[in-house]
N, C-alpha and C. Protein backbone atom coordinates (compact mmCIF):
# COMPACT_ATOMS: atom_id res chain seq x y z
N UNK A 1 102.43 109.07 135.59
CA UNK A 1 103.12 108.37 134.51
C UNK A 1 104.12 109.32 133.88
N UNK A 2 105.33 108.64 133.70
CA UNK A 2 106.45 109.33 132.83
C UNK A 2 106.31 109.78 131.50
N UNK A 3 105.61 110.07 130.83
CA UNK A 3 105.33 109.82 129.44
C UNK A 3 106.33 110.31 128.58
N UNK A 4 107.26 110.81 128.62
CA UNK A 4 108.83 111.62 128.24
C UNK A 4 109.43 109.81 128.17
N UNK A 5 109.11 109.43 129.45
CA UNK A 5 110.48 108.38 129.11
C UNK A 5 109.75 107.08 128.78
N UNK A 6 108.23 107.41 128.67
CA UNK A 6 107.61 105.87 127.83
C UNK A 6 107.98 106.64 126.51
N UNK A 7 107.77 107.71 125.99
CA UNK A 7 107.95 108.39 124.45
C UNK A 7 109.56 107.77 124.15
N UNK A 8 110.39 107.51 124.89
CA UNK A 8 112.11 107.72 124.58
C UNK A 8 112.16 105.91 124.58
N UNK A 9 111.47 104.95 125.18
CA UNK A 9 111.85 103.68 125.29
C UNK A 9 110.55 103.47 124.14
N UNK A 10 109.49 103.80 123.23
CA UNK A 10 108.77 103.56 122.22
C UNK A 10 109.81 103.84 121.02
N UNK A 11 109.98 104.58 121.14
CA UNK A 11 110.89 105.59 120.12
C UNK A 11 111.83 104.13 119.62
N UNK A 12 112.60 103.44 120.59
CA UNK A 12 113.73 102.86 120.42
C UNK A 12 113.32 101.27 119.99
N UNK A 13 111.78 100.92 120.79
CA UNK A 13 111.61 99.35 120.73
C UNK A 13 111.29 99.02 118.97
N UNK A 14 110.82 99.93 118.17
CA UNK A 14 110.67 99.30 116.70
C UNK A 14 111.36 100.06 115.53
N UNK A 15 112.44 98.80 115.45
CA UNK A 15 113.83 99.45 114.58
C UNK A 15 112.88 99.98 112.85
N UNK A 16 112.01 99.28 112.56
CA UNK A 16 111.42 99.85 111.11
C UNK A 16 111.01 101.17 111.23
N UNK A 17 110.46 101.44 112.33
CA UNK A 17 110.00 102.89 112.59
C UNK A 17 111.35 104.01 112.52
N UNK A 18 112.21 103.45 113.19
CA UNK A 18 113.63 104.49 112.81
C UNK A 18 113.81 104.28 111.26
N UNK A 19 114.21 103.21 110.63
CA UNK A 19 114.56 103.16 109.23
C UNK A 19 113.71 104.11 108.12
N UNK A 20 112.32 104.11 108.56
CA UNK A 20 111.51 105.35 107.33
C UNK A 20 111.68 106.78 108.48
N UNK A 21 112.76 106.72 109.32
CA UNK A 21 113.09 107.83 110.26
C UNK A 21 111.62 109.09 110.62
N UNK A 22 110.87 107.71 111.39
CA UNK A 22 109.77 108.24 111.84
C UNK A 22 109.60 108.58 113.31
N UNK A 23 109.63 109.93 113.82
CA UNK A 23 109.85 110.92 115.24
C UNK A 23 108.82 110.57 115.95
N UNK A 24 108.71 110.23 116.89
CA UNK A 24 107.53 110.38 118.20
C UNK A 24 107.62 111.75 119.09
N UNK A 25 106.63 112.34 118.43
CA UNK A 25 106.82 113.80 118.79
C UNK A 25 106.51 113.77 120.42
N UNK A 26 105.15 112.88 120.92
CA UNK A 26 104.00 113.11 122.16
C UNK A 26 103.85 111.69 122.39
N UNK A 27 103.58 111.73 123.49
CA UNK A 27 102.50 110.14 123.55
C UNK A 27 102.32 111.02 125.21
N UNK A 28 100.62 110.65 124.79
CA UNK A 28 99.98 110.72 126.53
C UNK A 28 98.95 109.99 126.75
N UNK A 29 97.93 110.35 127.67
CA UNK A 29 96.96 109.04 127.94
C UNK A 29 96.19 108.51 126.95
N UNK A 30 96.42 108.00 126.08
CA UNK A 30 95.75 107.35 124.77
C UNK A 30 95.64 108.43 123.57
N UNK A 31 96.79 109.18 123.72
CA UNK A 31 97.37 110.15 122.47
C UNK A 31 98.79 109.84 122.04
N UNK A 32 98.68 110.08 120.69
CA UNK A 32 100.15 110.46 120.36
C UNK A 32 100.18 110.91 118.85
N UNK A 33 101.40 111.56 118.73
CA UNK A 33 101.79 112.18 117.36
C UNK A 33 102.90 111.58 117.05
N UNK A 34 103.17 111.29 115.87
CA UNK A 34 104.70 110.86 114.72
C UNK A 34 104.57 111.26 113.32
N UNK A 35 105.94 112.00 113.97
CA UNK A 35 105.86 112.77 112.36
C UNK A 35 106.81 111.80 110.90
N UNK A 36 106.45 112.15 110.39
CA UNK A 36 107.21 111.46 108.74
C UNK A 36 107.95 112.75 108.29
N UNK A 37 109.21 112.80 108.57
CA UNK A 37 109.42 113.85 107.93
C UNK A 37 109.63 113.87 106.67
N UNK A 38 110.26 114.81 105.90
CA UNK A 38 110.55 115.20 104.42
C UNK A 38 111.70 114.37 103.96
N UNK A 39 111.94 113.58 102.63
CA UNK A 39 112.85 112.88 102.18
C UNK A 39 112.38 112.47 100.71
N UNK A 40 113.36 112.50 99.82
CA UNK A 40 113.03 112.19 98.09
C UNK A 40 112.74 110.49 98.28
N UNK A 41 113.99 109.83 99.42
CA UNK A 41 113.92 108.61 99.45
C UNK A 41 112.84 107.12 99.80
N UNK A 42 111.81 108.73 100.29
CA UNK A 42 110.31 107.65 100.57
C UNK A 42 109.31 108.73 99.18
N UNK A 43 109.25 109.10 98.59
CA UNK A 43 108.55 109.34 97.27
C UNK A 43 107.84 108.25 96.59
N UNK A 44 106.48 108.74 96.11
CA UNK A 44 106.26 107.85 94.98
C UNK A 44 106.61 108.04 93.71
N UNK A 45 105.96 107.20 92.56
CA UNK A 45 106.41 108.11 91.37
C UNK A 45 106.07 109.14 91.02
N UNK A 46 105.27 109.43 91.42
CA UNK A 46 104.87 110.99 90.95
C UNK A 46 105.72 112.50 91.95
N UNK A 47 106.20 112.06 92.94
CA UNK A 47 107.35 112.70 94.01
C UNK A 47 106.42 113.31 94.91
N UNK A 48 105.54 112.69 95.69
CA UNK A 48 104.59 112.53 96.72
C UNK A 48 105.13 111.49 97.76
N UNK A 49 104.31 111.50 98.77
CA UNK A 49 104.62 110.62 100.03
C UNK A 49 103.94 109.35 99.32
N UNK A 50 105.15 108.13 99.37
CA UNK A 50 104.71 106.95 99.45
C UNK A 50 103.45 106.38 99.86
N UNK A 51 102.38 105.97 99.54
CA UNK A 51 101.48 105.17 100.37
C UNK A 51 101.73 104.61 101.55
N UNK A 52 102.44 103.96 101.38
CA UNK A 52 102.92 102.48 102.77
C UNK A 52 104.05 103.13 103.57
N UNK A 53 104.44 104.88 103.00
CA UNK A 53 105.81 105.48 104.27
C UNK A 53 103.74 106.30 105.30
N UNK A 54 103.12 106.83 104.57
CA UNK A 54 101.92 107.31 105.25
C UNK A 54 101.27 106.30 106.07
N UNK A 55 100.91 105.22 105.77
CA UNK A 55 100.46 104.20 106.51
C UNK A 55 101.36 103.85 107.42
N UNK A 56 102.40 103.63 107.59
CA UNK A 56 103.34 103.39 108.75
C UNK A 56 103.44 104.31 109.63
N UNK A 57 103.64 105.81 109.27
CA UNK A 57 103.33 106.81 110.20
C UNK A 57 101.97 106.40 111.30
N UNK A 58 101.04 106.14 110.59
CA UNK A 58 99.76 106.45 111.48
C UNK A 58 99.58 105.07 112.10
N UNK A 59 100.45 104.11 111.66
CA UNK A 59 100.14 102.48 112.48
C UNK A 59 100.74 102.74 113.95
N UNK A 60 102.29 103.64 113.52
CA UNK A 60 103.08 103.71 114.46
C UNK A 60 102.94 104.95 115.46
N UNK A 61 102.67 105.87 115.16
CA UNK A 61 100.63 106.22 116.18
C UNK A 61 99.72 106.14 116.52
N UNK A 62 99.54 105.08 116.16
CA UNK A 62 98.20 104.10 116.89
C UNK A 62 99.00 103.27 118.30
N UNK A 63 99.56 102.89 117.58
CA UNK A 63 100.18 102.08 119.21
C UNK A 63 101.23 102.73 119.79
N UNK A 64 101.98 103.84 119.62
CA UNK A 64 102.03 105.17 120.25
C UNK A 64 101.02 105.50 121.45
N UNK A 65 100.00 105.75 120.58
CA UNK A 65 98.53 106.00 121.45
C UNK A 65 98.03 104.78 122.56
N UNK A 66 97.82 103.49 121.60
CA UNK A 66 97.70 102.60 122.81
C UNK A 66 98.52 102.63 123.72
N UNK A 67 100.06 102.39 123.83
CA UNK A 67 101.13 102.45 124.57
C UNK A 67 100.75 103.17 125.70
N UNK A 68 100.65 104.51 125.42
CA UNK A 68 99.84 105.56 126.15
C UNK A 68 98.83 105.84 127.10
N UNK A 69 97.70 104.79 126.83
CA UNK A 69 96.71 104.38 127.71
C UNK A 69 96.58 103.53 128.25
N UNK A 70 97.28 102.46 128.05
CA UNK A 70 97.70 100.81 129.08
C UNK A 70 99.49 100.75 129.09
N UNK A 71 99.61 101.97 129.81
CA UNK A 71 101.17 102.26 130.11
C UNK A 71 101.57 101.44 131.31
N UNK A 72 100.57 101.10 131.79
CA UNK A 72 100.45 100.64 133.15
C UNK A 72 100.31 99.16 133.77
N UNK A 73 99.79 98.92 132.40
CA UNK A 73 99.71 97.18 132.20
C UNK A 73 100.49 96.52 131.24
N UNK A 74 101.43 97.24 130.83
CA UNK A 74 102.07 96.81 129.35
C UNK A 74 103.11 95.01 129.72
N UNK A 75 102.84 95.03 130.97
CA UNK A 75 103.80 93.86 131.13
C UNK A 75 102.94 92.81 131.60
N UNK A 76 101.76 92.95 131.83
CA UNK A 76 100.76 92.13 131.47
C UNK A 76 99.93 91.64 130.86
N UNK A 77 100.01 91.85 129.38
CA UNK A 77 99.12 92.28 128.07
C UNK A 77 99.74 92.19 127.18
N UNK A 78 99.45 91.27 125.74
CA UNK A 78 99.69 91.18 124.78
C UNK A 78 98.56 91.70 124.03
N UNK A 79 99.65 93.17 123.21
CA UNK A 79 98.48 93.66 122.01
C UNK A 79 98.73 93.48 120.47
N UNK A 80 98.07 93.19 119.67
CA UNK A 80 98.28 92.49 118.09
C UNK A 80 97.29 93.76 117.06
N UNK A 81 97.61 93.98 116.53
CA UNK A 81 96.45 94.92 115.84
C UNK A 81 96.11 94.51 114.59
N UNK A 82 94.91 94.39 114.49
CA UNK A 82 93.82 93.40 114.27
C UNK A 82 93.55 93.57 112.94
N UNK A 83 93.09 95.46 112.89
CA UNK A 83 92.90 95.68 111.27
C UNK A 83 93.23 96.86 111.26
N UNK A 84 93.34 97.59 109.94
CA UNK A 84 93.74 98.93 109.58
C UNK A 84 92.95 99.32 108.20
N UNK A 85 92.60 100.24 108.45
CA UNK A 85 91.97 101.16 106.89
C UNK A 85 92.13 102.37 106.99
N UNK A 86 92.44 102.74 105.78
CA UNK A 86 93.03 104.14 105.50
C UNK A 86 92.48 104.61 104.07
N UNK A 87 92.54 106.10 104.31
CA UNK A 87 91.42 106.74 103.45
C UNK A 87 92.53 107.80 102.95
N UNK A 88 93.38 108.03 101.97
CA UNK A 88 94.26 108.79 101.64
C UNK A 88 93.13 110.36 100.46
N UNK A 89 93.68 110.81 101.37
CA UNK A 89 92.61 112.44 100.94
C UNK A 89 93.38 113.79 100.26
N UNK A 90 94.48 113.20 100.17
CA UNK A 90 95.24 114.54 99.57
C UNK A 90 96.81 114.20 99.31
N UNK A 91 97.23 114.94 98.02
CA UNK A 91 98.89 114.19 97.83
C UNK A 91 99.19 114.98 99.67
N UNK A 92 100.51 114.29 99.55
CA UNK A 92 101.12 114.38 101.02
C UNK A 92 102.58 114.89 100.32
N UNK A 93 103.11 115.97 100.94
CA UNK A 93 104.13 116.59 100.50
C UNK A 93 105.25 117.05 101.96
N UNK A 94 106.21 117.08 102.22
CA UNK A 94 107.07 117.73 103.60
C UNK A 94 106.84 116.85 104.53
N UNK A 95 106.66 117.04 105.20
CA UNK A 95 106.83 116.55 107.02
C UNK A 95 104.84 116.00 107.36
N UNK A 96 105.17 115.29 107.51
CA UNK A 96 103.50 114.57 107.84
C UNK A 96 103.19 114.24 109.46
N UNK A 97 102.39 114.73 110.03
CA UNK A 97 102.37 114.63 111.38
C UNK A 97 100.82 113.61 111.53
N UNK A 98 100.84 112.16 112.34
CA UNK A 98 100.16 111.18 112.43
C UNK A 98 99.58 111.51 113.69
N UNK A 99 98.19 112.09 113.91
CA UNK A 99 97.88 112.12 114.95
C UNK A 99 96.87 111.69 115.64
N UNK A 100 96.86 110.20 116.63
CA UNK A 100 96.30 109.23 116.86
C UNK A 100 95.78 109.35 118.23
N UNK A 101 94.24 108.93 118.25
CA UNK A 101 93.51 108.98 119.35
C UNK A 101 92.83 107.52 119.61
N UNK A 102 92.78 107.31 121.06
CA UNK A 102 92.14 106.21 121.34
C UNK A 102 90.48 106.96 121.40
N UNK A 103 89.50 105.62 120.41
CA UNK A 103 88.25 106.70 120.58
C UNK A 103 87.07 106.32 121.76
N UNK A 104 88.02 105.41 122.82
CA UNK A 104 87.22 105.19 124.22
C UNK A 104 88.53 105.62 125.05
N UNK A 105 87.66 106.20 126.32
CA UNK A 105 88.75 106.18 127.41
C UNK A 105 89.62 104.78 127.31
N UNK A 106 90.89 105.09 127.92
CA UNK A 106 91.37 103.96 128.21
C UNK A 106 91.42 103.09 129.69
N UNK A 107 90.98 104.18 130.41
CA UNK A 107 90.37 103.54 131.98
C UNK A 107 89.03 102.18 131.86
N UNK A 108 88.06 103.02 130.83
CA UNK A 108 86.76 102.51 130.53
C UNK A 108 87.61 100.83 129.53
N UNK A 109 88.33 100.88 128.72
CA UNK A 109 88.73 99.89 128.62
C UNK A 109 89.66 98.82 128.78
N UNK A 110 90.65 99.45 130.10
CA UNK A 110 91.02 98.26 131.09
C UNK A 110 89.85 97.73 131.58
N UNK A 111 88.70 97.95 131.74
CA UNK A 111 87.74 97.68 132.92
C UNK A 111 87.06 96.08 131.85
N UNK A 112 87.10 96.51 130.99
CA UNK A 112 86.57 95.42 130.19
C UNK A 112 87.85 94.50 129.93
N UNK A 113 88.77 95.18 129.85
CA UNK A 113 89.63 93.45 129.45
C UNK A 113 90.03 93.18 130.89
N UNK A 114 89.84 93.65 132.07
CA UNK A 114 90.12 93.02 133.33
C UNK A 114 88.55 91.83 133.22
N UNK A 115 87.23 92.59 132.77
CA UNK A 115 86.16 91.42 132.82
C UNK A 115 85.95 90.52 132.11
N UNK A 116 86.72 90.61 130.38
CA UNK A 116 86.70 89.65 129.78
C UNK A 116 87.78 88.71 129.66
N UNK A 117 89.16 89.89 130.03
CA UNK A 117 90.37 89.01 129.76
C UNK A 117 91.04 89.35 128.15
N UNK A 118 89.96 89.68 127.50
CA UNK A 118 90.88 90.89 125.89
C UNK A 118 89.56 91.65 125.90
N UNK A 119 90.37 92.74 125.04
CA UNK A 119 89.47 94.07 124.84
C UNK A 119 90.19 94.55 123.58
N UNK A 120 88.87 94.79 122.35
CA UNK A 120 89.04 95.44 120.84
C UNK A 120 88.35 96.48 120.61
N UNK A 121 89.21 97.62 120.14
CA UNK A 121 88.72 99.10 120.19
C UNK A 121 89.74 99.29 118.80
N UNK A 122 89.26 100.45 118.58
CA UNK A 122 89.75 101.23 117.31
C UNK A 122 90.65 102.42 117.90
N UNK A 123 91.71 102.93 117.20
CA UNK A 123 92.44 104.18 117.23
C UNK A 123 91.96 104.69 115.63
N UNK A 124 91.64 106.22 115.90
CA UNK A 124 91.34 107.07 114.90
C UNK A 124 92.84 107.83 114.74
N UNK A 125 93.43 107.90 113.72
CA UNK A 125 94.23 108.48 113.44
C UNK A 125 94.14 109.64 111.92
N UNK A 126 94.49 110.81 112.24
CA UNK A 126 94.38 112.04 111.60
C UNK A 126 96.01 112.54 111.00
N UNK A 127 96.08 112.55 109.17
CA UNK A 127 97.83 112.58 108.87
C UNK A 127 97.49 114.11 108.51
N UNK A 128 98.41 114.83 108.83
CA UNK A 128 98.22 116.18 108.14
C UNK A 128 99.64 116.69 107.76
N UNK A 129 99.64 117.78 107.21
CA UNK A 129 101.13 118.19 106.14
C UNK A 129 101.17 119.70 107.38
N UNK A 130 102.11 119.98 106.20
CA UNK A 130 102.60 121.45 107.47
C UNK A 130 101.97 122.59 107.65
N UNK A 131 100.56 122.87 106.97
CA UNK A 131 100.02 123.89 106.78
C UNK A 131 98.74 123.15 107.21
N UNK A 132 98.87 121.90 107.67
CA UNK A 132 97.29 121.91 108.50
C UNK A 132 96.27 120.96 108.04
N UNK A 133 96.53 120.76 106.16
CA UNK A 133 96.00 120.20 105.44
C UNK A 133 95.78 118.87 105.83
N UNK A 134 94.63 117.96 105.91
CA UNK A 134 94.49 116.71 105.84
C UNK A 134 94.57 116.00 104.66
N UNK A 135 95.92 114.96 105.20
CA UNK A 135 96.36 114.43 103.83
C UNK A 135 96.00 112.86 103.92
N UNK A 136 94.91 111.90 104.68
CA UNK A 136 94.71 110.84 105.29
C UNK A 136 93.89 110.89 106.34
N UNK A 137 93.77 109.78 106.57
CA UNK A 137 92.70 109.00 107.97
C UNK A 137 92.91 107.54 107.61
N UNK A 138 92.53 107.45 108.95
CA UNK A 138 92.93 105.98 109.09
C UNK A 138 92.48 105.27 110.25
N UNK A 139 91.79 103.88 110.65
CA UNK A 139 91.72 103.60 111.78
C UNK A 139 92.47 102.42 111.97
N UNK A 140 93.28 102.02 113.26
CA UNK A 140 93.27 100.90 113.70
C UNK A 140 92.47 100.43 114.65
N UNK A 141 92.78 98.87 114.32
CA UNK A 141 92.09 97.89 115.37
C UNK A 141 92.72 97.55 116.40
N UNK A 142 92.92 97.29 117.57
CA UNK A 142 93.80 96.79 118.29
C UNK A 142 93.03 95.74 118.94
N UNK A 143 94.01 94.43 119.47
CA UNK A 143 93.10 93.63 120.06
C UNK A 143 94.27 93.28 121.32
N UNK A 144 93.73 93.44 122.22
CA UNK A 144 94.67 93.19 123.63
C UNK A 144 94.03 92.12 124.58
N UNK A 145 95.38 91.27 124.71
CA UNK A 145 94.66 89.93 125.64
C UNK A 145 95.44 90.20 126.98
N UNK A 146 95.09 89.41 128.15
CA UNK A 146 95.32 89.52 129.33
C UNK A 146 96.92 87.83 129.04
N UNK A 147 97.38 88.41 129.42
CA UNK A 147 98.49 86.70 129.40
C UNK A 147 98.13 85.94 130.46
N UNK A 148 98.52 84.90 130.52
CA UNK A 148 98.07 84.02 131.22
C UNK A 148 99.16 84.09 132.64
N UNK A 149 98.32 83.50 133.12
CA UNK A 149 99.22 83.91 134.89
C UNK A 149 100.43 82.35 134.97
């Protein structure tokens, strides 16, 4: 798998993700990183990272990550993500790096949506600042159906 040029055609398919000018650093087999970088223009009031610019980071590393692990079926599969919760653990200050894991293989779960036809798993996603600090967590849901033939 190309993962350079699935990272460069992700990068481009969701224009909101450019607008809070959010980077896809990685994407590999059910990994990926996006960073949030530094800007006054996503601040809250207190001159911290927005809530909802942090939550978009790590949504848009979650399916980064999925992308990543059903790279291979993406033209056979419709995925919707299902739910999200997020646990904000520290102000968030500079450049925020979203770093999202699928928390089953993703081999182990083609195998189930080839037997059921959809398959729902969680991405764990980890936000941290530039010194390492965890500034968030978060999981998504994803729910992926097989399309119809």
């Amino acid at each position: 798998m190309d993962y350079e040029a699935l990272r460069a055609g992700i990068a481009d398919a969701v224009p909101y993700n450019a607008h809070l000018g959010l980077e896809l650093l990685e994407v590999g087999d059910g990994r990926a990183v996006v960073r949030l970088p530094g800007g006054d223009h996503l601040d809250n009031h207190v001159g911290t990272w927005h809530a909802g610019g942090l939550f978009s980071a790590a949504e848009a590393a979650s399916g980064a990550a999925f992308v990543g692990g059903f790279a291979e079926r993406l033209g056979d599969i419709t995925p919707l993500t299902r739910s999200a919760n997020i646990e904000y653990t520290a102000l968030a200050r500079g450049p925020i790096d979203a770093t999202a894991t699928l928390d089953e293989d993703a081999a182990v779960l083609l195998e189930r949506l080839d037997a059921d036809g959809r398959v729902e798993f969680p991405v764990a996603i980890v936000l941290t600042d530039g010194d390492g600090k965890h500034v968030a967590e978060m999981t998504v849901t994803w729910n992926v159906r097989k399309n119809a033939s």
